[in-house]
Protein backbone atom coordinates (compact mmCIF):
# COMPACT_ATOMS: atom_id res chain seq x y z
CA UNK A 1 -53.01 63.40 -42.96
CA UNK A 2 -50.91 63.08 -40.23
CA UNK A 3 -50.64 59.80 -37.55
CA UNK A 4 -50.44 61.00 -34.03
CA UNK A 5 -47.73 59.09 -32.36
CA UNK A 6 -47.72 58.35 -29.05
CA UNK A 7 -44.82 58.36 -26.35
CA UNK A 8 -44.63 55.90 -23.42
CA UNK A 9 -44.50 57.17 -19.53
CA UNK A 10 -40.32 56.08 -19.73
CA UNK A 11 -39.36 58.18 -22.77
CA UNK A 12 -41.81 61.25 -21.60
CA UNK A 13 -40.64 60.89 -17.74
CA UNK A 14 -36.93 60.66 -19.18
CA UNK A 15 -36.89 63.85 -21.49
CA UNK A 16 -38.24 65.78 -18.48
CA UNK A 17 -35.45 65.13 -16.46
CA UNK A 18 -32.76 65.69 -19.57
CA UNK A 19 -34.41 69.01 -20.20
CA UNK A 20 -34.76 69.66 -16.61
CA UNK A 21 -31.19 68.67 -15.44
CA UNK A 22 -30.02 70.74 -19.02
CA UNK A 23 -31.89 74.39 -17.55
CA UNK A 24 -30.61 73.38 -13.91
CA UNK A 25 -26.47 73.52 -15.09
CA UNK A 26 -27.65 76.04 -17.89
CA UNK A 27 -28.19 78.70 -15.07
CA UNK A 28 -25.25 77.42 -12.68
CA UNK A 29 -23.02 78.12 -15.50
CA UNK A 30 -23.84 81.19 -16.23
CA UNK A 31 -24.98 82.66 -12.31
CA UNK A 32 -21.72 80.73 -10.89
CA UNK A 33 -19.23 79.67 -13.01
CA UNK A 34 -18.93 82.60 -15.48
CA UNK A 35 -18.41 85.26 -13.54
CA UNK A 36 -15.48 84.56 -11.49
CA UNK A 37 -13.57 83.25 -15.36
CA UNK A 38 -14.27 86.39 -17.13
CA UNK A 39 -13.23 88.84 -13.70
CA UNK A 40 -9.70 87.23 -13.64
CA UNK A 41 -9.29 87.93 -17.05
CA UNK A 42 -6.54 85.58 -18.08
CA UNK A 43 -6.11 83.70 -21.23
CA UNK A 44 -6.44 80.49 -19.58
CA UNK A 45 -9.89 81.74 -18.06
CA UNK A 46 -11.37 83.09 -20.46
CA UNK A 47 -10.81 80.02 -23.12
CA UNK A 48 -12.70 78.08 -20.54
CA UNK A 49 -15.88 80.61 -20.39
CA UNK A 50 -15.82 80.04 -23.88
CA UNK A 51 -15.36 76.49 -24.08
CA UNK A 52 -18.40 75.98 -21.42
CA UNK A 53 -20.60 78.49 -23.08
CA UNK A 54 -20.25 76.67 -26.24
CA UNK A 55 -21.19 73.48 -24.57
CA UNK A 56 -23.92 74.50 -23.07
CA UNK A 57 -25.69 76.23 -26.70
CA UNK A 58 -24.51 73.01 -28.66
CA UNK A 59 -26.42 70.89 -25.98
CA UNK A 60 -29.47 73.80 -26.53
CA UNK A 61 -29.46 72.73 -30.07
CA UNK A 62 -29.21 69.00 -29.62
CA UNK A 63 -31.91 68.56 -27.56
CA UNK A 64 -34.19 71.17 -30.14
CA UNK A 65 -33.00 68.31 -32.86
CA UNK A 66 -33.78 65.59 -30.68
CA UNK A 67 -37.44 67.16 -29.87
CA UNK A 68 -38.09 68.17 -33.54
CA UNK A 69 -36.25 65.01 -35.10
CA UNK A 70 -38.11 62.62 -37.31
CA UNK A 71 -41.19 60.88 -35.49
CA UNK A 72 -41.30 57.58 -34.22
CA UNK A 73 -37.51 57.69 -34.74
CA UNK A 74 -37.65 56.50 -38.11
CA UNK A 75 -34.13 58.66 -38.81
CA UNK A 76 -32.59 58.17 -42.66
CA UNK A 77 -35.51 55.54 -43.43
């Protein structure tokens, strides 16, 4: 049977924001930033509209660890 763990006001008011502040540059990236990089087209450019794009689904995947990770943050114990 599973414990139910609980979560203070800090951590829960915290994760909002990360997840918040995350969707917030999410859609500036791609609604401002990638556009212009990909219609100039050179090398330089589009290595960066890579680069960012990357960043932004390796963040997407840390947080989904972080949210999923072990409970009570008992990690390797």
């Amino acid at each position: 049977m599973r414990s139910s763990q609980t979560i203070s006001t800090k951590e829960l008011c915290l994760f909002l924001l990360i997840v918040t502040l995350y969707l917030i540059v999410s859609v500036a990236w791609f609604c401002l930033a990638i556009p212009p990089l990909t219609e100039n087209g050179s090398d330089a450019h589009l290595v960066g509209a890579f680069a960012g794009t990357a960043l932004c689904i390796v963040a997407g995947y840390s947080i989904a660890i972080y949210v999923i990770g072990t409970p009570g943050g008992n990690h390797g114990n």
